[in-house]
Protein backbone atom coordinates (compact mmCIF):
# COMPACT_ATOMS: atom_id res chain seq x y z
CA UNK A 1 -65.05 56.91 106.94
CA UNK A 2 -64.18 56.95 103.34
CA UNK A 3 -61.07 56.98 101.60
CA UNK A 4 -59.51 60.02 100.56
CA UNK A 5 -58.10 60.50 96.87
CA UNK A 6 -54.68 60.49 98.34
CA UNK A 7 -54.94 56.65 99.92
CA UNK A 8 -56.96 54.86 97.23
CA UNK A 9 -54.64 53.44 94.07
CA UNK A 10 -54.80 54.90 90.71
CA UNK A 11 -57.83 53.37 88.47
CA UNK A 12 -57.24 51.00 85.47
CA UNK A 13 -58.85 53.88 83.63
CA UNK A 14 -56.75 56.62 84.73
CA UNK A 15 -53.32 54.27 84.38
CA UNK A 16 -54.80 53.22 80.79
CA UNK A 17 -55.36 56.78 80.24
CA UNK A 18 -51.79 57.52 81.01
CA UNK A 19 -50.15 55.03 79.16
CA UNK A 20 -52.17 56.31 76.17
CA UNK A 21 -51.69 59.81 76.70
CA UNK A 22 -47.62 58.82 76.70
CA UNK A 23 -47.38 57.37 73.76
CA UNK A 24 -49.65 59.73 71.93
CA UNK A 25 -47.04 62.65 73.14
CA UNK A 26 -44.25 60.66 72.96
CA UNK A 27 -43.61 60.65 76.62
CA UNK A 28 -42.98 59.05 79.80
CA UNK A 29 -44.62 59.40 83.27
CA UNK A 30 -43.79 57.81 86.73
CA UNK A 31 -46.43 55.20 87.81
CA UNK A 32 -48.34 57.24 90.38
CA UNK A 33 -49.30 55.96 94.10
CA UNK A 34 -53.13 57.37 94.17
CA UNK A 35 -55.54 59.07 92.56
CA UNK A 36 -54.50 62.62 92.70
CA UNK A 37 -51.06 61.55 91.30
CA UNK A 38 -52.76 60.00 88.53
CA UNK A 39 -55.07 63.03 87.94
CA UNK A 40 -51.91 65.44 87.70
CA UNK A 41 -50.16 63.71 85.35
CA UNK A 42 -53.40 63.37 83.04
CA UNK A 43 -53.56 67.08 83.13
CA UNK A 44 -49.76 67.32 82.81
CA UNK A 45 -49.88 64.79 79.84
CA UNK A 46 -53.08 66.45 78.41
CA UNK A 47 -51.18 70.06 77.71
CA UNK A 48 -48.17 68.34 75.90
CA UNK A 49 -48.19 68.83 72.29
CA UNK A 50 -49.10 65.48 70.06
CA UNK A 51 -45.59 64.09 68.20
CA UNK A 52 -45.70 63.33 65.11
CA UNK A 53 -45.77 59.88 63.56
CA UNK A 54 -41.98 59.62 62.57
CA UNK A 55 -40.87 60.85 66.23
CA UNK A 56 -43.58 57.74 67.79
CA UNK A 57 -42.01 54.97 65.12
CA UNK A 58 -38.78 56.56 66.65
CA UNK A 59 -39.66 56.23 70.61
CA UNK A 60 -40.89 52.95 69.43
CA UNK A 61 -37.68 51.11 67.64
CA UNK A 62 -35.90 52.58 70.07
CA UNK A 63 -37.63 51.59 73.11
CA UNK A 64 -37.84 48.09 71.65
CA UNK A 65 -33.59 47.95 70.85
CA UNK A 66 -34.14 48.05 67.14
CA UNK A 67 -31.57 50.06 65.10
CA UNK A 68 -33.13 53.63 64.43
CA UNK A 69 -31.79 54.89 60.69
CA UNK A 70 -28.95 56.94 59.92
CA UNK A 71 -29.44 60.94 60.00
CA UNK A 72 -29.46 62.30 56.02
């Protein structure tokens, strides 16, 4: 009997896919358990709006406990 989407783990592709999607919207996702998971957040992901370059340096420093500059 085969597995079901719903038992078999995520893909590297679809987790890549994720991780890319994320940081392209400026986002963060729960790792999912199986595929479906992973296929629901891709479409979640996908309908988010793209940030803009300043707001990704932003998530970046931040995320990596740099100082982030001083509001004008």
């Amino acid at each position: 009997m085969a597995a079901t989407p719903t038992q078999e783990p995520p893909t590297r592709a679809q987790l890549a896919y994720l991780r890319a999607l994320a940081h392209r919207t400026g986002t963060t996702f729960t790792l999912p358990r199986n595929k479906r998971q992973a296929s629901r957040q891709i479409s979640l992901l996908r309908d988010r709006p793209i940030s803009d370059q300043l707001e990704l340096a932003l998530d970046d420093t931040a995320v990596r406990g740099g100082d982030l500059p001083e509001a004008a």
